[in-house]
N, C-alpha and C. Protein backbone atom coordinates (compact mmCIF):
# COMPACT_ATOMS: atom_id res chain seq x y z
N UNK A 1 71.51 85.12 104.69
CA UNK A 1 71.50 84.69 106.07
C UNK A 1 72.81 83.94 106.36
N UNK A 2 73.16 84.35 107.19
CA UNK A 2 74.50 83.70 107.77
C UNK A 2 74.41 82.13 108.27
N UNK A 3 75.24 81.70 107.48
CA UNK A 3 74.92 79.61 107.96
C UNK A 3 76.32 79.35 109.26
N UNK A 4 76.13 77.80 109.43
CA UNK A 4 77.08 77.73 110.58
C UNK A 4 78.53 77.51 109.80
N UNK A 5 79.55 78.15 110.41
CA UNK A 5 80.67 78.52 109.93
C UNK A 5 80.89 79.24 108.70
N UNK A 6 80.04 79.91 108.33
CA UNK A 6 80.30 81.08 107.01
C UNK A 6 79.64 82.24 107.92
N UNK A 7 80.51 82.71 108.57
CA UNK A 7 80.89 84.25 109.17
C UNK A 7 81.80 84.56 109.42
N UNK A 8 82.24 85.77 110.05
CA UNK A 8 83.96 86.24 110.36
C UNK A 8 83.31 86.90 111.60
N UNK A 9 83.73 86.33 113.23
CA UNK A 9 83.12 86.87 114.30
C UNK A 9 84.65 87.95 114.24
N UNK A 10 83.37 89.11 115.20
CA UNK A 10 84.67 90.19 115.35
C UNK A 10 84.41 90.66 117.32
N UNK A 11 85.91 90.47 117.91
CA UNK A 11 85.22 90.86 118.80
C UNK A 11 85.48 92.22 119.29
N UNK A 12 84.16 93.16 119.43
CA UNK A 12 84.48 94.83 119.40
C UNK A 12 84.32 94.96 120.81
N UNK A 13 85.27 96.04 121.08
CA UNK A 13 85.56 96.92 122.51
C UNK A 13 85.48 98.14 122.25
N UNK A 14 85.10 98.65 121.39
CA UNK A 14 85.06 100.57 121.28
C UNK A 14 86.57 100.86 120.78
N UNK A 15 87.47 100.28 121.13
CA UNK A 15 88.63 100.70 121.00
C UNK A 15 89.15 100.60 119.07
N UNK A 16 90.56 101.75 119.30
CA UNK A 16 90.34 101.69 117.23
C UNK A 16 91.02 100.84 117.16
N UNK A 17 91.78 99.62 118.19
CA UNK A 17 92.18 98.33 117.69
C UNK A 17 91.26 97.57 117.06
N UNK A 18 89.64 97.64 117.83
CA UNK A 18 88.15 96.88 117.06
C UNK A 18 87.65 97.57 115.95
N UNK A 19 88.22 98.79 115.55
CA UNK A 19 88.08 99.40 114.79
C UNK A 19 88.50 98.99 113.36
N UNK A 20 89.83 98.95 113.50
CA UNK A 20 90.29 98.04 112.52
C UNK A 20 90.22 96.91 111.95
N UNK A 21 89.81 96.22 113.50
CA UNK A 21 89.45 94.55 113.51
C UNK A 21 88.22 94.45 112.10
N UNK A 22 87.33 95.48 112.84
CA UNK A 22 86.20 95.15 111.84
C UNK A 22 86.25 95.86 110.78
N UNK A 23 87.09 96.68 109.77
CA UNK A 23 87.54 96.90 108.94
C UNK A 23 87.94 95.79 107.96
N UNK A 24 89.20 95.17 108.57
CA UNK A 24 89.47 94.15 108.17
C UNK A 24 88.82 93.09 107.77
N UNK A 25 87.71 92.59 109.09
CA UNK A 25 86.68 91.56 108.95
C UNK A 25 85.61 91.77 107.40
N UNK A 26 85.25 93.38 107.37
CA UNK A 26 84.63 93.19 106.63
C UNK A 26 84.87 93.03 104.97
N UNK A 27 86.14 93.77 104.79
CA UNK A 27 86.49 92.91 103.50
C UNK A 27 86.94 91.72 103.48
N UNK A 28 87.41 90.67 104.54
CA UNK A 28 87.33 89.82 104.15
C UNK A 28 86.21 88.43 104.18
N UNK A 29 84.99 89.20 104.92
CA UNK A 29 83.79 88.33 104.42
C UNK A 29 82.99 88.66 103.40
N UNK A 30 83.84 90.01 102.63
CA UNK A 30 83.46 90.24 101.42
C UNK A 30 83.60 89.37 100.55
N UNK A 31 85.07 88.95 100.81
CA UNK A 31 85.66 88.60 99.86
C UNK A 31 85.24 86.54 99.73
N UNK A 32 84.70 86.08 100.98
CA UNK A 32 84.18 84.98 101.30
C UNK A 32 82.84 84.54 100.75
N UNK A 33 82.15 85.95 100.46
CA UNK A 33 80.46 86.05 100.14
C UNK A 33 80.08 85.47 101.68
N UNK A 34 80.12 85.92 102.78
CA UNK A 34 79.49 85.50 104.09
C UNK A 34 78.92 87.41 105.32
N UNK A 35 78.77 86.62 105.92
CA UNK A 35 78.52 87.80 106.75
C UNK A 35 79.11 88.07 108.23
N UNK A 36 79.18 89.27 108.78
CA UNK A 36 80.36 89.38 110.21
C UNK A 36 79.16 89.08 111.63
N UNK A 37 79.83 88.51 112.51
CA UNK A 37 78.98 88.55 113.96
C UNK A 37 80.09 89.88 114.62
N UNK A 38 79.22 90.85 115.26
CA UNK A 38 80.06 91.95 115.91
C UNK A 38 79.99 91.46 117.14
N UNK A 39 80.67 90.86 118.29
CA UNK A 39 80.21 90.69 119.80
C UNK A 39 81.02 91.44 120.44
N UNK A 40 80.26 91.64 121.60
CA UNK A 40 81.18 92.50 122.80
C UNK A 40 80.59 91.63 124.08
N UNK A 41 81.57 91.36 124.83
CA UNK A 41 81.64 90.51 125.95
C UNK A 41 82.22 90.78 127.18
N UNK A 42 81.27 90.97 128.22
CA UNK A 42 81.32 91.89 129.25
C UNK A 42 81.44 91.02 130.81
N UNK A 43 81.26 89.98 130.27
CA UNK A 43 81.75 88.73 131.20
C UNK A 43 81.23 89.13 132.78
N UNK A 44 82.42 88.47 133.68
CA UNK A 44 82.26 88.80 135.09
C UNK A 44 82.80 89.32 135.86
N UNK A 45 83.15 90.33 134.82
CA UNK A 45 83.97 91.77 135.77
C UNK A 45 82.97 92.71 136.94
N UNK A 46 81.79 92.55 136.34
CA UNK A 46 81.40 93.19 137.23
C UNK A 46 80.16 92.61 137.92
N UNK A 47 81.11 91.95 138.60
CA UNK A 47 80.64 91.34 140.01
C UNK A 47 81.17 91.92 141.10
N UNK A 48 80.61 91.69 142.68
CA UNK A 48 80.80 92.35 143.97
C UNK A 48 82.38 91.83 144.58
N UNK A 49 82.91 92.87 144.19
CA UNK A 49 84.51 92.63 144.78
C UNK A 49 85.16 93.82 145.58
N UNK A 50 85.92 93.52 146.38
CA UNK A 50 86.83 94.08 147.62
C UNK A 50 87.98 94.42 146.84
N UNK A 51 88.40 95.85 146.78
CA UNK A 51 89.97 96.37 146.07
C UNK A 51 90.31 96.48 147.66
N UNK A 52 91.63 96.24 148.00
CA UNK A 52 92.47 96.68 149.32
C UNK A 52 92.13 98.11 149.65
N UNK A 53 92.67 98.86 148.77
CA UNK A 53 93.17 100.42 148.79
C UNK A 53 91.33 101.09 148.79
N UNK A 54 91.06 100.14 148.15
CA UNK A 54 89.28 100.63 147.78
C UNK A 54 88.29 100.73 148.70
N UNK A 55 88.70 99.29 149.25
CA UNK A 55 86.97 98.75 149.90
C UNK A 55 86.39 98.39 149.50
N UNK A 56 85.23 98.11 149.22
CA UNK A 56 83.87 97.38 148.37
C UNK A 56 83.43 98.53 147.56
N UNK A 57 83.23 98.20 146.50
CA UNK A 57 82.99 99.25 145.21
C UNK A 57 81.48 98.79 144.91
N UNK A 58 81.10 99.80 144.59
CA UNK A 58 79.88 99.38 144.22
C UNK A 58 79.99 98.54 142.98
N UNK A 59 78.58 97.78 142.84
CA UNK A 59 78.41 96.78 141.63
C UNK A 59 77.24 97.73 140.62
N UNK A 60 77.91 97.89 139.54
CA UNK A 60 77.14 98.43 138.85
C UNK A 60 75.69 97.56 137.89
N UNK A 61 74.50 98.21 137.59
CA UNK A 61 73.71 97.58 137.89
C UNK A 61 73.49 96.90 136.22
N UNK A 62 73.03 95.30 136.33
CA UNK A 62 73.48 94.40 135.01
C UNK A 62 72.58 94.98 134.23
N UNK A 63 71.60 96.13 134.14
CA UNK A 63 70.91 96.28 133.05
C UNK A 63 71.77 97.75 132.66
N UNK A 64 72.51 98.32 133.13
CA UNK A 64 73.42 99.35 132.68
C UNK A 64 74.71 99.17 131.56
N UNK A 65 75.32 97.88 132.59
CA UNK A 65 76.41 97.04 131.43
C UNK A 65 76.11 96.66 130.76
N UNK A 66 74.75 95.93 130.45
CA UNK A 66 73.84 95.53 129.02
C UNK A 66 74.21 96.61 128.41
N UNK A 67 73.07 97.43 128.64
CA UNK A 67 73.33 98.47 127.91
C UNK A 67 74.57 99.21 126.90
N UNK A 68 75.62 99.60 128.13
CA UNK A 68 76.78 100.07 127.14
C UNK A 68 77.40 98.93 126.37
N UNK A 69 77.16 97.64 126.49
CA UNK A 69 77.90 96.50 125.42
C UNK A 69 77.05 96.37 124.38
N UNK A 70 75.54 96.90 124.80
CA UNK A 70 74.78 96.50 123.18
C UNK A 70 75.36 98.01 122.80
N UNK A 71 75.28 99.56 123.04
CA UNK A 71 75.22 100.66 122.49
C UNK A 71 77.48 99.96 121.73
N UNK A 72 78.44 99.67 122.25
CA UNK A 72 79.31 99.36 121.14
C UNK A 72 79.43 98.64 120.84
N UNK A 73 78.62 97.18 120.53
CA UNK A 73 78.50 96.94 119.06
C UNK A 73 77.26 97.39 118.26
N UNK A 74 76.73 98.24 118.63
CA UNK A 74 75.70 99.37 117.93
C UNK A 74 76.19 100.02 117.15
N UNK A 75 77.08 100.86 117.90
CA UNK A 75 78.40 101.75 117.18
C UNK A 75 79.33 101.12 116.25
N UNK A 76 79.69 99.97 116.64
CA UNK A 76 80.94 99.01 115.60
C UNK A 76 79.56 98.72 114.40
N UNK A 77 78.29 98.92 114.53
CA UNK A 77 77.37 97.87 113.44
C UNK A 77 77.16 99.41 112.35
N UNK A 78 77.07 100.48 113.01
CA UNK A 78 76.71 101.58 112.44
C UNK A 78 77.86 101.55 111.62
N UNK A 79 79.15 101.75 112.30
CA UNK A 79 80.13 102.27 111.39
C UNK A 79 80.51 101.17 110.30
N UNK A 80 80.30 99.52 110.50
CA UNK A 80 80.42 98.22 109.43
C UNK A 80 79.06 98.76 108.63
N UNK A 81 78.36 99.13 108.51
CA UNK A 81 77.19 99.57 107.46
C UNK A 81 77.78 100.45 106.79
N UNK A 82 78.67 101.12 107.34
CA UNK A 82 79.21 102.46 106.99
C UNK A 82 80.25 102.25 105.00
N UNK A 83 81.15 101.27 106.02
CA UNK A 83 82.12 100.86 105.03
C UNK A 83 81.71 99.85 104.36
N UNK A 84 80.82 98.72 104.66
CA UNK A 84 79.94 97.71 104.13
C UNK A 84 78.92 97.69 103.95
N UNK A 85 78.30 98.52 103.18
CA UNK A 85 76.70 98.48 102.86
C UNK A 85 75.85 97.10 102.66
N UNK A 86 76.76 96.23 101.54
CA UNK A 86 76.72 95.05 101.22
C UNK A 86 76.71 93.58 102.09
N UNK A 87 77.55 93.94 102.99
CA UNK A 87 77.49 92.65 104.00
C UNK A 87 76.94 92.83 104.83
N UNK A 88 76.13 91.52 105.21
CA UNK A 88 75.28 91.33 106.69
C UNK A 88 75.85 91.35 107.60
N UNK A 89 75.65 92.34 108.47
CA UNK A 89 76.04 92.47 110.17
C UNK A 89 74.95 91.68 111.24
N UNK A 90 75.35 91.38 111.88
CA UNK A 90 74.59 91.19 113.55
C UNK A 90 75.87 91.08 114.48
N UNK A 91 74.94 91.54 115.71
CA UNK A 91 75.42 91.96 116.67
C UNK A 91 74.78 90.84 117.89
N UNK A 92 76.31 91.07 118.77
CA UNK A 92 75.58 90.89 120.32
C UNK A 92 76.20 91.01 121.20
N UNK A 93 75.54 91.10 122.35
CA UNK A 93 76.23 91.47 123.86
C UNK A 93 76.43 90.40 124.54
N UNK A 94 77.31 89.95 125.24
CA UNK A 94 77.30 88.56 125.35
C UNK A 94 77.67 88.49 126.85
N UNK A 95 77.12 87.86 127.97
CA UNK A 95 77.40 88.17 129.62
C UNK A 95 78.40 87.01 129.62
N UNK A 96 79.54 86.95 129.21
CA UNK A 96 80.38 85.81 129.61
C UNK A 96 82.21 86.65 129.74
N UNK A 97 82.99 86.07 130.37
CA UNK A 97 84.17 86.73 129.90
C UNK A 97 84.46 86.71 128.39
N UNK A 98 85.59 87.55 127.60
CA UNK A 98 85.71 87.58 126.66
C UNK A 98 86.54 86.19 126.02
N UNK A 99 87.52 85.81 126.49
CA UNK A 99 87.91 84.72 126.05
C UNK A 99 86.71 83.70 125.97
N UNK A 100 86.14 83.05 126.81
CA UNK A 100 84.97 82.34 126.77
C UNK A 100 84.24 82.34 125.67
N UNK A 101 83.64 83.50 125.65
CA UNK A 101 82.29 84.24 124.28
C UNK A 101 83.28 83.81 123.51
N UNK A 102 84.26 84.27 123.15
CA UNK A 102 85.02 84.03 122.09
C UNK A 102 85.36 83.02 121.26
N UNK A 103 85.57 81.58 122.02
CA UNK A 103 85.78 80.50 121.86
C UNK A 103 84.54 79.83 121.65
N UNK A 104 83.66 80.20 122.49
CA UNK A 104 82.11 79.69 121.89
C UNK A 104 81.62 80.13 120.73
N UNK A 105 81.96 81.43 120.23
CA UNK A 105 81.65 82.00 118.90
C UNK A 105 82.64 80.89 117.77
N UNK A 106 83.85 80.62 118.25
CA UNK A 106 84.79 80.30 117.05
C UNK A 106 83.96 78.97 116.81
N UNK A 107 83.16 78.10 117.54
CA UNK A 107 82.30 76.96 117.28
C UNK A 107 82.08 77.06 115.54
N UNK A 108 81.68 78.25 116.40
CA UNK A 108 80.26 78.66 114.23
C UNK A 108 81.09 79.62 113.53
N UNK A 109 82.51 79.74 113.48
CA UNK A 109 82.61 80.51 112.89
C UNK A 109 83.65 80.13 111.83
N UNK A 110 84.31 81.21 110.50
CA UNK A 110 85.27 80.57 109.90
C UNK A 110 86.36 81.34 110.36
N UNK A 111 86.02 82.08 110.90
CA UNK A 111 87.49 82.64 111.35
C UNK A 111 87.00 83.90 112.65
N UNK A 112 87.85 84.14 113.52
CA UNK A 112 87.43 85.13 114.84
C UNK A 112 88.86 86.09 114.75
N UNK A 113 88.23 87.87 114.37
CA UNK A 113 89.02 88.64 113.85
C UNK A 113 88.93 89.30 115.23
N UNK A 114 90.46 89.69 115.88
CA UNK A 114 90.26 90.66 117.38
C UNK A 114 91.37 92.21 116.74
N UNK A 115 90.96 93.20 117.35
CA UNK A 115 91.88 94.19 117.39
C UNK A 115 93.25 93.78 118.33
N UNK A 116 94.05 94.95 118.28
CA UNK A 116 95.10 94.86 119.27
C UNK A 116 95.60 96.07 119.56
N UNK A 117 95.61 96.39 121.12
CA UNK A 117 96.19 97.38 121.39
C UNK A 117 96.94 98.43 121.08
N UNK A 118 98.01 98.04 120.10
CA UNK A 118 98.82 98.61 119.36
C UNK A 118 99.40 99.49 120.42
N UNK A 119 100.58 98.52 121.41
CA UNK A 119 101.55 98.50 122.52
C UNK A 119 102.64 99.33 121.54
N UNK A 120 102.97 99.64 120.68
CA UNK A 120 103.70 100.39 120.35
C UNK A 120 105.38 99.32 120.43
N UNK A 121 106.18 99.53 119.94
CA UNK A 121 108.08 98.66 119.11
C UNK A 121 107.69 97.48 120.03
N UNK A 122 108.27 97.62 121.71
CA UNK A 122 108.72 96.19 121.87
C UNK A 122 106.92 95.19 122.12
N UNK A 123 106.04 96.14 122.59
CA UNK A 123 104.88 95.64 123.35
C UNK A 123 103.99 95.05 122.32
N UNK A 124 104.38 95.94 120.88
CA UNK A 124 103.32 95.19 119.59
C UNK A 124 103.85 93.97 119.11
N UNK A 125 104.91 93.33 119.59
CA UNK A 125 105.09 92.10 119.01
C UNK A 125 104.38 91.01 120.21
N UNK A 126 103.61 91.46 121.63
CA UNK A 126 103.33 90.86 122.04
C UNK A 126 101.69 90.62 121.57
N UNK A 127 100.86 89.62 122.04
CA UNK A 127 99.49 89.69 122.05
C UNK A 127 98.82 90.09 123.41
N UNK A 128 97.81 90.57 123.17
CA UNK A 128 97.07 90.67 124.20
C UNK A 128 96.88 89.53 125.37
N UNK A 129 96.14 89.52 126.33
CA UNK A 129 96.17 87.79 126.95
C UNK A 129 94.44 87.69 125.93
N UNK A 130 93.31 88.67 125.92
CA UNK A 130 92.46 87.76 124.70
C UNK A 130 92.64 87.46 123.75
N UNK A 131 93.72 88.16 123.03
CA UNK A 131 94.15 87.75 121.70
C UNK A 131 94.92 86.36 121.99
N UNK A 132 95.72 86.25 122.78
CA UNK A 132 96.93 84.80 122.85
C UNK A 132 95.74 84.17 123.16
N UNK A 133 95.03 84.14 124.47
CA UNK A 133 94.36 82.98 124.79
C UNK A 133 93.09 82.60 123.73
N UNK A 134 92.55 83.31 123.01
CA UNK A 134 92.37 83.16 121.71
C UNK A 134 92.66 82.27 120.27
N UNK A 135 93.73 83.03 120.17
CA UNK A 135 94.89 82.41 118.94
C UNK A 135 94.90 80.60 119.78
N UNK A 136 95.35 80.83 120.83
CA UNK A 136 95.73 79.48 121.06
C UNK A 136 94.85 78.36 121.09
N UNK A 137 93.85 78.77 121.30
CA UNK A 137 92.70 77.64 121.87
C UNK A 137 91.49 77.15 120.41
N UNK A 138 91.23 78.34 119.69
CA UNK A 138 90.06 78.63 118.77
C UNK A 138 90.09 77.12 118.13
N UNK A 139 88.76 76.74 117.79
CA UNK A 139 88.37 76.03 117.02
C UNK A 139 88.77 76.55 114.92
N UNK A 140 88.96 77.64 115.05
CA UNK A 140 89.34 78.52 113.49
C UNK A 140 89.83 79.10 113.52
N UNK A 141 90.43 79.71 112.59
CA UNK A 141 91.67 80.43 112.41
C UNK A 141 91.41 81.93 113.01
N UNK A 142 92.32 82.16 113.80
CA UNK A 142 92.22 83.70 114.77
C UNK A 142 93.10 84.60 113.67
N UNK A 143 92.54 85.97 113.55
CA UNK A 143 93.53 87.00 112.80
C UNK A 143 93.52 88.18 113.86
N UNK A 144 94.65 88.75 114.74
CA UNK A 144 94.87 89.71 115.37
C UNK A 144 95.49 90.98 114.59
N UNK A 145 94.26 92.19 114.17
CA UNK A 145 94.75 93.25 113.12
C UNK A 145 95.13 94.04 114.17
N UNK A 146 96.76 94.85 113.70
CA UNK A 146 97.37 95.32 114.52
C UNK A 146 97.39 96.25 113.85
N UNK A 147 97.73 97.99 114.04
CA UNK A 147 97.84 99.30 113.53
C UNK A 147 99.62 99.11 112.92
N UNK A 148 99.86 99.59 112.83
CA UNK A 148 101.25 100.21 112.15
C UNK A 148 102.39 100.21 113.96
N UNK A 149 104.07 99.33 113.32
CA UNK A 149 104.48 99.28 114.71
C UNK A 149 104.58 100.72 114.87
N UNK A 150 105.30 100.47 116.25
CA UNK A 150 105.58 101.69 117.01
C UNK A 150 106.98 102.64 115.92
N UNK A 151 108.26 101.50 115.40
CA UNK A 151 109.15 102.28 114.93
C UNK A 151 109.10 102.48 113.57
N UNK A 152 109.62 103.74 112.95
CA UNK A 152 109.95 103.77 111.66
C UNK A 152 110.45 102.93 110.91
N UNK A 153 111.25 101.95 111.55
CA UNK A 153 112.39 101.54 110.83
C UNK A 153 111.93 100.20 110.34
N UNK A 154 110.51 99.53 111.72
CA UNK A 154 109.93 98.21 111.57
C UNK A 154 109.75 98.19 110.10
N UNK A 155 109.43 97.00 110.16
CA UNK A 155 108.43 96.58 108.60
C UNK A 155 107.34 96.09 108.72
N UNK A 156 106.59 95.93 108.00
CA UNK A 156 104.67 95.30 108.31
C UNK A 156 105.57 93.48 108.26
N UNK A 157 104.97 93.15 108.65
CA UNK A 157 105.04 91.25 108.67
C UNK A 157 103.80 90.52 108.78
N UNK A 158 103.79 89.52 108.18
CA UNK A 158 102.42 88.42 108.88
C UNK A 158 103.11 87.21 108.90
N UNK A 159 102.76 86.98 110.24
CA UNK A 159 102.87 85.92 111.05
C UNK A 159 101.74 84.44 111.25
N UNK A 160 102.49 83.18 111.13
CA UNK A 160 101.70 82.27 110.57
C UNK A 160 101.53 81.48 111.51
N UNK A 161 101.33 80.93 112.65
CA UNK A 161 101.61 79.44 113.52
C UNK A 161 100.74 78.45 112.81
N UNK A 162 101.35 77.24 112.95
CA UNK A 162 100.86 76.18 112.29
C UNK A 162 101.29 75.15 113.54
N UNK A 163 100.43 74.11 113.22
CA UNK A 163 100.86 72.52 114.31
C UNK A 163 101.05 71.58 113.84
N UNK A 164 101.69 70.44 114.06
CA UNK A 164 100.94 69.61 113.66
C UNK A 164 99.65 68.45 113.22
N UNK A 165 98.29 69.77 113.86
CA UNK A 165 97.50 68.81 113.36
C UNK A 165 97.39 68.79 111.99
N UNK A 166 95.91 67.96 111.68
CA UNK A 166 95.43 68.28 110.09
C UNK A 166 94.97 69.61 109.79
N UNK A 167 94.06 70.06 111.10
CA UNK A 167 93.32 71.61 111.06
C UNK A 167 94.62 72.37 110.51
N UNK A 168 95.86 72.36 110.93
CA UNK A 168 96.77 73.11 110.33
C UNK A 168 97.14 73.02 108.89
N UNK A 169 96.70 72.24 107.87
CA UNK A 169 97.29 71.87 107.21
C UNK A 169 96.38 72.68 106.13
């Protein structure tokens, strides 16, 4: 059973940036003896809003968006069983924006693993805004797993920020 702060939250979007994310996550709560939280966080995007060019769009209905946020981390839990037989998964759908969920997860967690776009030479050295606003804020250490850069010529790197608090130390 997963205790407070011995997990590795991952946060999945369908995308093979979360793909990786939780790849990653799961050997390294292998390697912790702990278990992964999969969340997907669907926040308050879809609420009743006016596009210019649009008009009023319809609001799609909150037991639908449930739905497709529990069915991928369903999918992210299927395929972490897949490669991790051994480690405990749970899942959840979470109605908050993603930065938010995110930061509330890093509470209990030992570390909050996100994918990344994989913007390809100049765009992969940037972060996402959930990944930055993330990295920046978390109560634990954030790891953003990125695919391979865009150029041949790059090299793999890992990148460290530290502060001066103690948490950094």
């Amino acid at each position: 059973m997963m205790s407070e702060r011995n997990r590795v939250v991952v946060g999945v979007d369908g995308s093979p940036g979360a793909e990786a994310a939780v790849a990653w996550a799961l050997r390294e709560a292998r390697s912790m003896h702990c278990g992964v939280h999969l969340i997907h966080a669907y926040g308050d995007a879809y609420t009743d809003r006016a596009i210019e060019i649009y008009g009023q769009l319809p609001v799609p209905e909150l037991s639908r968006v449930r739905s497709a946020a529990l069915g991928i981390v369903e999918r992210a839990a299927d395929r972490a069983h897949e490669l991790a037989p051994d480690v405990e998964v749970r899942i959840g759908a979470v109605g908050a924006p993603p930065v938010r969920a995110l930061l509330a997860e890093a509470e209990h967690a030992s570390r909050v693993v996100l994918g990344s776009r994989g913007l390809k030479a100049f765009g992969s050295a940037m972060l996402g805004s959930v990944g930055g606003a993330v990295a920046a804020r978390a109560s634990c250490p954030v790891v953003v797993v990125r695919g391979p850069a865009g150029m041949a010529e790059e090299r793999p790197a890992v990148v460290v920020g530290v502060d001066a608090s103690t948490k950094s130390a």
